[in-house]
N, C-alpha and C. Protein backbone atom coordinates (compact mmCIF):
# COMPACT_ATOMS: atom_id res chain seq x y z
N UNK A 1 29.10 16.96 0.49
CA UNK A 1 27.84 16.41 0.03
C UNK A 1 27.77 16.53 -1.50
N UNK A 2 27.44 15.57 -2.38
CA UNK A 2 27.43 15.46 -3.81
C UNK A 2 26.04 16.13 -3.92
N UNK A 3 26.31 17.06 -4.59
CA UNK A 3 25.37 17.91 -5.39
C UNK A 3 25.10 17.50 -7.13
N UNK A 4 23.80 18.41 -7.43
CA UNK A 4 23.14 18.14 -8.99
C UNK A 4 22.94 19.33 -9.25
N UNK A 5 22.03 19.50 -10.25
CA UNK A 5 21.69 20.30 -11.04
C UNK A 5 19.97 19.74 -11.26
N UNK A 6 19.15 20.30 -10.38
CA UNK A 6 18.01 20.04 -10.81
C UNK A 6 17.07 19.98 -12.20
N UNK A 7 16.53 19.06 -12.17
CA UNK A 7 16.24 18.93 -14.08
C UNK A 7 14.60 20.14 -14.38
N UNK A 8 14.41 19.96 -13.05
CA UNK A 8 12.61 20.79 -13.26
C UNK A 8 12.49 22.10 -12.24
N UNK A 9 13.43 22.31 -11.27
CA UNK A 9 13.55 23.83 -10.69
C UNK A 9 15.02 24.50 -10.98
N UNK A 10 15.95 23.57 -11.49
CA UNK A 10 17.05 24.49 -12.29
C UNK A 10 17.95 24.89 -11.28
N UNK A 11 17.94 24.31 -9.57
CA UNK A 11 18.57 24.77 -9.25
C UNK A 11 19.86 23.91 -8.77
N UNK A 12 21.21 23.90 -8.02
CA UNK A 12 21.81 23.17 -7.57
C UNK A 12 21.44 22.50 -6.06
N UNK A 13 21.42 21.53 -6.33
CA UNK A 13 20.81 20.82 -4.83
C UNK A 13 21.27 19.53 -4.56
N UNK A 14 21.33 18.92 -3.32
CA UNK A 14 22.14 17.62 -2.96
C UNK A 14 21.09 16.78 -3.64
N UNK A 15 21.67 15.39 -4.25
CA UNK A 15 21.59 14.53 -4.53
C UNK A 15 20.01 13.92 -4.13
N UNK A 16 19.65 14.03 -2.97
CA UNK A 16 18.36 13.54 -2.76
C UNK A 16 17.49 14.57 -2.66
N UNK A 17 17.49 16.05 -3.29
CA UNK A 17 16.48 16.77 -3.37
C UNK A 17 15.05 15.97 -3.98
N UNK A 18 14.34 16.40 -3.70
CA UNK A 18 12.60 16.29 -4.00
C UNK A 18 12.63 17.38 -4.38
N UNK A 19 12.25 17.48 -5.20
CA UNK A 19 11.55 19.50 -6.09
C UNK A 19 10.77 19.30 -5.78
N UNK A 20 10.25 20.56 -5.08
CA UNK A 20 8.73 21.21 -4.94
C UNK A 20 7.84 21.44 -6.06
N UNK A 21 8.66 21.73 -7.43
CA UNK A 21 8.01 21.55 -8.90
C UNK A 21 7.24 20.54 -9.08
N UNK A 22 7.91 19.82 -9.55
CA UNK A 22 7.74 18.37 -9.44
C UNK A 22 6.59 17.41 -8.38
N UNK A 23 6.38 17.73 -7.05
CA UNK A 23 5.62 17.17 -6.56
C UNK A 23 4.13 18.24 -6.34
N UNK A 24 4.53 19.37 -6.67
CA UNK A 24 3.43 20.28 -7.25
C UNK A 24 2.54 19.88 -8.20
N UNK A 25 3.27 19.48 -9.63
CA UNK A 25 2.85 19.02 -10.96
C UNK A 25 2.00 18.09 -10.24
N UNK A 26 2.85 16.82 -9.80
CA UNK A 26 2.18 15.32 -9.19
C UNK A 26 0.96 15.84 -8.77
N UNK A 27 0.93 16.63 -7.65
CA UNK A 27 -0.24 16.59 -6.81
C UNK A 27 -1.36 16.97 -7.30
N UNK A 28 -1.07 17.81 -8.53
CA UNK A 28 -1.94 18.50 -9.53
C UNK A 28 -3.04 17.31 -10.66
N UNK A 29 -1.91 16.28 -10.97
CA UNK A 29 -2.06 14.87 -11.72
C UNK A 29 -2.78 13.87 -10.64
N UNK A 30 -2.36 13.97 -8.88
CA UNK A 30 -3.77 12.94 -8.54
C UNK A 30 -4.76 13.58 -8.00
N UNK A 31 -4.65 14.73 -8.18
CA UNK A 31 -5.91 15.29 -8.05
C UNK A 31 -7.09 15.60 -8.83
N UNK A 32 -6.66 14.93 -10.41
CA UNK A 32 -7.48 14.36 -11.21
C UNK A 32 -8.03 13.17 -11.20
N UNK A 33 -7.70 12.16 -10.65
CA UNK A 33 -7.40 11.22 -10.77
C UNK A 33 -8.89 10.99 -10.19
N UNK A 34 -9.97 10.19 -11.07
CA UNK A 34 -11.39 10.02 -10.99
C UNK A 34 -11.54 8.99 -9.53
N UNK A 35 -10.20 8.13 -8.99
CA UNK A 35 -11.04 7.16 -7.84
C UNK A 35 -10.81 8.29 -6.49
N UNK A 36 -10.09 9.50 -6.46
CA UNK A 36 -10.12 10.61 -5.47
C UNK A 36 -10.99 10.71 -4.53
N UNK A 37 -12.53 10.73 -5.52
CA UNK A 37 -13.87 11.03 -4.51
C UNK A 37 -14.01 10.01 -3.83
N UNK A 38 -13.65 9.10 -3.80
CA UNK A 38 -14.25 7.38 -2.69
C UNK A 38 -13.58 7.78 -1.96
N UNK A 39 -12.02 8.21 -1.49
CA UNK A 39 -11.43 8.30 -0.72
C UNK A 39 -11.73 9.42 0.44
N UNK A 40 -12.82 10.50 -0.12
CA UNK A 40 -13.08 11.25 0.46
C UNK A 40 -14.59 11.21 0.97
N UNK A 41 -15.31 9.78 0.74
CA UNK A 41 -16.41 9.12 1.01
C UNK A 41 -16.40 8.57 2.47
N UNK A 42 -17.54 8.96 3.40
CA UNK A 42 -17.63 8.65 4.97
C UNK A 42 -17.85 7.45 4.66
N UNK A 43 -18.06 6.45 3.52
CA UNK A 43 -18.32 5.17 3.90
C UNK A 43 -16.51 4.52 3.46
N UNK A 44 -16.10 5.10 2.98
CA UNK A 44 -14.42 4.53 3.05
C UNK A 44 -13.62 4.85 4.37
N UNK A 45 -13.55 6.09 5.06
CA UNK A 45 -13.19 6.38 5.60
C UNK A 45 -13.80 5.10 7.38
N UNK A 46 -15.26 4.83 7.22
CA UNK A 46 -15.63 4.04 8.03
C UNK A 46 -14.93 2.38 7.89
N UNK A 47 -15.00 1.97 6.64
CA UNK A 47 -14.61 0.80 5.95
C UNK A 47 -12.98 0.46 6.63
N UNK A 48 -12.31 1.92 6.24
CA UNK A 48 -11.01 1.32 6.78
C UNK A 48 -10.72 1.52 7.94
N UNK A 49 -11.36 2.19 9.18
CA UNK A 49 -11.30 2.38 10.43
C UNK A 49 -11.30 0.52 10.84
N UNK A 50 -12.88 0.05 10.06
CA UNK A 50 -13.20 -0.97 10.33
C UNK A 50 -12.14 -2.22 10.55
N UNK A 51 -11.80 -1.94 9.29
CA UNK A 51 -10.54 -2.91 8.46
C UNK A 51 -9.33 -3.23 9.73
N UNK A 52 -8.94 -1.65 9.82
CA UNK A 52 -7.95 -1.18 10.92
C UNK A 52 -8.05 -2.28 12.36
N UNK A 53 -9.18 -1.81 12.63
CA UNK A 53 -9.96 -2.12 14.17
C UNK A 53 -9.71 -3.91 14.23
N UNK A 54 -10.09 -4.58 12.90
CA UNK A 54 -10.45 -5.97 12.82
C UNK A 54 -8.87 -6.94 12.91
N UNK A 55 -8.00 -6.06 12.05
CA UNK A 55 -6.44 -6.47 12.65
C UNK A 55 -5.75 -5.70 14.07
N UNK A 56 -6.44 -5.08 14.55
CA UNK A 56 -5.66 -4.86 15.85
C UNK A 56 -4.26 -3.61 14.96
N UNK A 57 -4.94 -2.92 14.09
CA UNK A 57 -3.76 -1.77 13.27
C UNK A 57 -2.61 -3.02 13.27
N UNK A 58 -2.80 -3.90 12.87
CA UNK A 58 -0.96 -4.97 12.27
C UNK A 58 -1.39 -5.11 10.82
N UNK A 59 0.32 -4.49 10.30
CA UNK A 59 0.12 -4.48 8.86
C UNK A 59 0.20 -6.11 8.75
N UNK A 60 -0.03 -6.89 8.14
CA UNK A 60 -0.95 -8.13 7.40
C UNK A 60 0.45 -8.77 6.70
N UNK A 61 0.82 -8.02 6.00
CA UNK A 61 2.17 -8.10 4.78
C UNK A 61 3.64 -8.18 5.66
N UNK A 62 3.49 -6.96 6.50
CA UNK A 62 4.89 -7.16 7.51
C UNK A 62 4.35 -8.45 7.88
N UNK A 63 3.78 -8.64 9.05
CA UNK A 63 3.39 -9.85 9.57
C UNK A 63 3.69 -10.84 9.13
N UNK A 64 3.17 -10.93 7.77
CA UNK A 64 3.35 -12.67 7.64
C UNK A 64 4.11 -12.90 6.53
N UNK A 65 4.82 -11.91 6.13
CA UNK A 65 5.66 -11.88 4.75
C UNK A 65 7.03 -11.23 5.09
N UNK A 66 7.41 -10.24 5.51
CA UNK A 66 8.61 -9.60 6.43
C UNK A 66 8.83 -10.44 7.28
N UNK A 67 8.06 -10.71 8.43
CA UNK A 67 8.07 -11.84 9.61
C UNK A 67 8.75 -10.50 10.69
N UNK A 68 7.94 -9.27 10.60
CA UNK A 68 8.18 -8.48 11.77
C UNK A 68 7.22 -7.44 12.05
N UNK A 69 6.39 -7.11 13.35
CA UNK A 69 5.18 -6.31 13.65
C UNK A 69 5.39 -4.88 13.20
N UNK A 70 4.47 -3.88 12.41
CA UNK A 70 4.36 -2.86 11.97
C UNK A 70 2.93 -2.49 12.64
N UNK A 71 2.84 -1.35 12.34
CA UNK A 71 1.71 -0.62 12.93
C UNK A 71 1.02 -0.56 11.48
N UNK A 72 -0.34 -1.22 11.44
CA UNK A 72 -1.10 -0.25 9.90
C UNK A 72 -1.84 0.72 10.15
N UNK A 73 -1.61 1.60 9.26
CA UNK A 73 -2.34 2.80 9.37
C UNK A 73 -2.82 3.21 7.73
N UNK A 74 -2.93 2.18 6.62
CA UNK A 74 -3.12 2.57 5.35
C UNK A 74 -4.15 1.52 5.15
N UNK A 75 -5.04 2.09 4.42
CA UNK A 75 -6.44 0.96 4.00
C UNK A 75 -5.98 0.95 2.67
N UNK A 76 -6.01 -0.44 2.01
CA UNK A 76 -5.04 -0.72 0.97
C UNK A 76 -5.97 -1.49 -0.29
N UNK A 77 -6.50 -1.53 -1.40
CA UNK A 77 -7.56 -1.57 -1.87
C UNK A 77 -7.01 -3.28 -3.11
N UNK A 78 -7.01 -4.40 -2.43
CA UNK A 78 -6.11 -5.37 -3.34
C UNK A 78 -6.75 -4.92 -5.17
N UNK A 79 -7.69 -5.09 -4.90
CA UNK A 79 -7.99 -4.92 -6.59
C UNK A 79 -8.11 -3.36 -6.50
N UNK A 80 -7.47 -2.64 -7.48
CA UNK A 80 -7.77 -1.16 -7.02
C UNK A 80 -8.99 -0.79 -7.66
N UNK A 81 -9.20 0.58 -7.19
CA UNK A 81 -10.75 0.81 -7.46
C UNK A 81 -10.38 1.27 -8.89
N UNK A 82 -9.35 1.89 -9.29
CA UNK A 82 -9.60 2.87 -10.55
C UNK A 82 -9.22 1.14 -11.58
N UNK A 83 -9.72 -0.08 -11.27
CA UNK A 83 -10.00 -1.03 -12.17
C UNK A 83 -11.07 -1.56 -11.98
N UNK A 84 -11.85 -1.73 -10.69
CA UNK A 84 -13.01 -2.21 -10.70
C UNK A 84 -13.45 -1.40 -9.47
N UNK A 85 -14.59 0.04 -10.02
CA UNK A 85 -14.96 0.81 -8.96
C UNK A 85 -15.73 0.02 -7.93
N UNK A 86 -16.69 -1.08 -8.25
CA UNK A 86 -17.46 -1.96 -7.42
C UNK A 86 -16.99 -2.32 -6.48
N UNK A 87 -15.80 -2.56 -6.12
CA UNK A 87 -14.80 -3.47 -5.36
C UNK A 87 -14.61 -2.31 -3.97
N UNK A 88 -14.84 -0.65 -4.01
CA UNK A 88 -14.14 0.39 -3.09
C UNK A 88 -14.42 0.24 -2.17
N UNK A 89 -15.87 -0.45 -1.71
CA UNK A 89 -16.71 -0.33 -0.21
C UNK A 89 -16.72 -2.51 0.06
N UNK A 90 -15.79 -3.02 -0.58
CA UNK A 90 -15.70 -4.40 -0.87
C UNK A 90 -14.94 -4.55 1.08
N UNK A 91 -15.38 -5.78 1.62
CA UNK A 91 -14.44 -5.18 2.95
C UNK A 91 -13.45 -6.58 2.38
N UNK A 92 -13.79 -7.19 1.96
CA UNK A 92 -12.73 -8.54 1.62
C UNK A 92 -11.65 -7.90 0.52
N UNK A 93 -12.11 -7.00 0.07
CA UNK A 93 -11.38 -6.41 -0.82
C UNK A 93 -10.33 -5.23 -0.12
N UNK A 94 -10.13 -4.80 1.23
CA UNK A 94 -9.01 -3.66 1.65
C UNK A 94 -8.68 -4.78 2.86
N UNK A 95 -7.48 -4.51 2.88
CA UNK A 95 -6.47 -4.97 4.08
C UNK A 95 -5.23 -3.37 4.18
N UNK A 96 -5.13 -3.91 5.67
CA UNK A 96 -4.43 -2.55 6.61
C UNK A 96 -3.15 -2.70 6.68
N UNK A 97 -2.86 -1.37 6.33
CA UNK A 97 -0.72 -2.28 5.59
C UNK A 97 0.18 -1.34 6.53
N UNK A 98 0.99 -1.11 6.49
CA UNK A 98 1.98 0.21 7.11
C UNK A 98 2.41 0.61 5.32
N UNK A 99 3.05 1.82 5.77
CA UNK A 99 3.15 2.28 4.26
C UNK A 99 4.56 2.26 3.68
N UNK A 100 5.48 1.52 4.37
CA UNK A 100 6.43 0.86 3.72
C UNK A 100 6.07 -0.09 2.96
N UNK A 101 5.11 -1.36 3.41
CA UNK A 101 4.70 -1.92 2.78
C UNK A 101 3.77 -2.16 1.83
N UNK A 102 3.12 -0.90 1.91
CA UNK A 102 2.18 -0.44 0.93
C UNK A 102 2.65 0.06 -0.06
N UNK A 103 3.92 0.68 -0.57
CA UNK A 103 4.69 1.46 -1.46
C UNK A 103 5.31 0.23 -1.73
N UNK A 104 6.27 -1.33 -1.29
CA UNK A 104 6.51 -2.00 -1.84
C UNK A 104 5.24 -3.09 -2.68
N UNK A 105 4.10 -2.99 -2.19
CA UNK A 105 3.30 -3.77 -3.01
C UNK A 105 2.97 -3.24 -4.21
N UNK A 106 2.76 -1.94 -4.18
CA UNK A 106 2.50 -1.18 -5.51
C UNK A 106 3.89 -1.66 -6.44
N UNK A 107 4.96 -1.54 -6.04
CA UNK A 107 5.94 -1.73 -6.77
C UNK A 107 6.11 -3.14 -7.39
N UNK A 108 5.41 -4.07 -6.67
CA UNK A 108 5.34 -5.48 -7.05
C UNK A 108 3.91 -5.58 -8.64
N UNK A 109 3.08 -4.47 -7.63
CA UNK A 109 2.27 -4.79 -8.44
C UNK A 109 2.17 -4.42 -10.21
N UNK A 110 3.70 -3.72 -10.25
CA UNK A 110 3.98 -3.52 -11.24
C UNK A 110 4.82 -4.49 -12.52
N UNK A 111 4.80 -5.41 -11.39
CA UNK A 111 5.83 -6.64 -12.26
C UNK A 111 5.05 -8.16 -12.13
N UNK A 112 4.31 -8.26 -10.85
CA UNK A 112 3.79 -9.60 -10.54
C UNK A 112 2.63 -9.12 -10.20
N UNK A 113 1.56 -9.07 -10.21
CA UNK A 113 -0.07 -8.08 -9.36
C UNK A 113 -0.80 -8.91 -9.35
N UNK A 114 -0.81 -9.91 -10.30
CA UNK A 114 -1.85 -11.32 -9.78
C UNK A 114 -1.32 -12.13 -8.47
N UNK A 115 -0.06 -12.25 -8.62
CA UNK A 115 0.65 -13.40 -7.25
C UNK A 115 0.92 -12.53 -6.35
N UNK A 116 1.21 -11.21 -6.05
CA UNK A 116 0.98 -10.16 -5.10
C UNK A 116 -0.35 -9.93 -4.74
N UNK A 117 -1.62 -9.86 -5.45
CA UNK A 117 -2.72 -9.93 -4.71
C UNK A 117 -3.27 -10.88 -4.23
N UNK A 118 -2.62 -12.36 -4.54
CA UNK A 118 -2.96 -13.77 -4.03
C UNK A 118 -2.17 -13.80 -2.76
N UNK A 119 -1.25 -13.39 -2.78
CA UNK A 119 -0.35 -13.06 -0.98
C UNK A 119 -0.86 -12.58 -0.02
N UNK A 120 -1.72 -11.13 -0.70
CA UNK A 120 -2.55 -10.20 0.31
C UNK A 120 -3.74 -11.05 0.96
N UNK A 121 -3.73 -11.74 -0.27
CA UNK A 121 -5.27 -12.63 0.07
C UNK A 121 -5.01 -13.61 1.08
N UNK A 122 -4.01 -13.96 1.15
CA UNK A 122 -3.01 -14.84 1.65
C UNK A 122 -3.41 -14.85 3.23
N UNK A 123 -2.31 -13.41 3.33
CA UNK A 123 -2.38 -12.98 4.47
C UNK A 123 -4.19 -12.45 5.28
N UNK A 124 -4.81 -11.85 4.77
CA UNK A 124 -6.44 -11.80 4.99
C UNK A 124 -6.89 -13.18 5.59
N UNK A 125 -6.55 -14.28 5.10
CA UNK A 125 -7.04 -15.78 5.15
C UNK A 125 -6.56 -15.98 6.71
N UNK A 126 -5.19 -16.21 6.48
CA UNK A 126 -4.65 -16.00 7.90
C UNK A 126 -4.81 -15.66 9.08
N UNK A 127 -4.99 -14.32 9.08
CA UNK A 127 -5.57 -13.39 9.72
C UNK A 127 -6.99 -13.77 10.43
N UNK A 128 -8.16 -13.80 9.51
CA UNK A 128 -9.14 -14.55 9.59
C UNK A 128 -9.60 -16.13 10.14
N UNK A 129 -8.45 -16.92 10.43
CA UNK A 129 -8.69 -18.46 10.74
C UNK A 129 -7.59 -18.04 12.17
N UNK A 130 -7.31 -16.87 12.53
CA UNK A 130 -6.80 -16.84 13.47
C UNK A 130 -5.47 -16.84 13.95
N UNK A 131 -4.44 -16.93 12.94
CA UNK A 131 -3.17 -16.80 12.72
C UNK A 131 -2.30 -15.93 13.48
N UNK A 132 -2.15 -15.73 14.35
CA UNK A 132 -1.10 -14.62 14.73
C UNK A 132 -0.01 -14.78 14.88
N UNK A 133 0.79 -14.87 16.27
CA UNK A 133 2.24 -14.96 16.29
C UNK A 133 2.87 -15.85 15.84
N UNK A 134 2.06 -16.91 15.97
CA UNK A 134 2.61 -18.32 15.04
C UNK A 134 3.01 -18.07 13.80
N UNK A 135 2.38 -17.07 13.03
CA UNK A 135 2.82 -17.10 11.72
C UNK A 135 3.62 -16.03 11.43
N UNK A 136 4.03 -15.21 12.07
CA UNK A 136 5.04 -14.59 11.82
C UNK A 136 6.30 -14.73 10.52
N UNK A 137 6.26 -14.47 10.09
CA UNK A 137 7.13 -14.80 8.60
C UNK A 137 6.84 -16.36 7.64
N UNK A 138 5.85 -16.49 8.33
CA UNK A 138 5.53 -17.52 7.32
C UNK A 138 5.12 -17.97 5.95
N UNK A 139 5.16 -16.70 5.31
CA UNK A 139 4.89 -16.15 3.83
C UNK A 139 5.86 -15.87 3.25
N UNK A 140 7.09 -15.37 3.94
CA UNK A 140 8.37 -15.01 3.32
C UNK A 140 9.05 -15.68 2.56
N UNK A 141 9.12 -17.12 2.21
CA UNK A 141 9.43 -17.77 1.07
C UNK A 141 8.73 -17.56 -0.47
N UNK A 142 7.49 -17.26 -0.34
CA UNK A 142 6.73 -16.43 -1.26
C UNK A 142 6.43 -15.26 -1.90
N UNK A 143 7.67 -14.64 -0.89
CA UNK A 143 8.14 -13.09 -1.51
C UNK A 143 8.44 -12.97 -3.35
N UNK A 144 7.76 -12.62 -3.70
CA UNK A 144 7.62 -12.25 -5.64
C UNK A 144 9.01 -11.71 -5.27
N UNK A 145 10.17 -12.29 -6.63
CA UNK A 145 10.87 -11.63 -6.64
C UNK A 145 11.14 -11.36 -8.54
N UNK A 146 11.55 -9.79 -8.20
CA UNK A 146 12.15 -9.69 -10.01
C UNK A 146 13.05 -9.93 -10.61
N UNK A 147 13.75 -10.57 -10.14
CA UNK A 147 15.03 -10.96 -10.55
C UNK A 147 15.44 -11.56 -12.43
């Protein structure tokens, strides 16, 4: 097994260590992080049950952009709150993702976040006019890519 030299606990460890340092620090950094309290608000916590309940828990993004069924279990905030707090209790504003796909949208949303939140919206629309198995990957040509 290829081993390192950890840069923030100093010690030798395989290649895909996670330091406990390190996600210590992190946890320390979003636990500042001012949009925290909504998340810990009974009206978010109701909001995304809601959200959940209204897709039948199917992440939205697998569905119609992957073109394969996921379970959602993440209430996903398209405009985030720590840019427009108004938007947190918005219900047009959260869709229910799995958190593969929730960790790749963030990552999009770092390169494309206007045409990644027009997708989400995308998929919401969909969803809403009744779309289901039929559309199964039918977004996937519209996958943002960085190339």
């Amino acid at each position: 097994m290829a081993m390192k030299s950890c840069s923030s606990c100093h010690k030798i460890v395989p290649m895909n260590h996670k330091c406990p340092v390190v996600a210590k620090q992190q946890s320390a950094v979003d636990a500042k992080r001012e949009d925290k309290k909504i998340y810990k608000d009974i009206r978010w916590r109701r909001l995304r049950v809601e959200v959940l309940e209204y897709q039948e828990y199917i992440c939205l993004w697998s569905l119609y952009v992957e073109g394969v069924i996921r379970q959602a279990n993440i209430g996903h905030h398209i405009i985030e709150i720590i840019v427009d707090e108004s938007k947190a209790y918005d219900i047009t504003n959260v869709v229910g993702l799995c958190k593969d796909a929730h960790d790749d949208i963030h990552e999009l949303y770092k390169t494309n976040k206007k045409e990644t939140m027009a997708l989400i919206r995308e998929c919401n629309r969909l969803w809403d006019i009744g779309v289901r198995a039929e559309g199964i990957g039918m977004l996937s040509n519209s996958l943002i890519r960085s190339d």
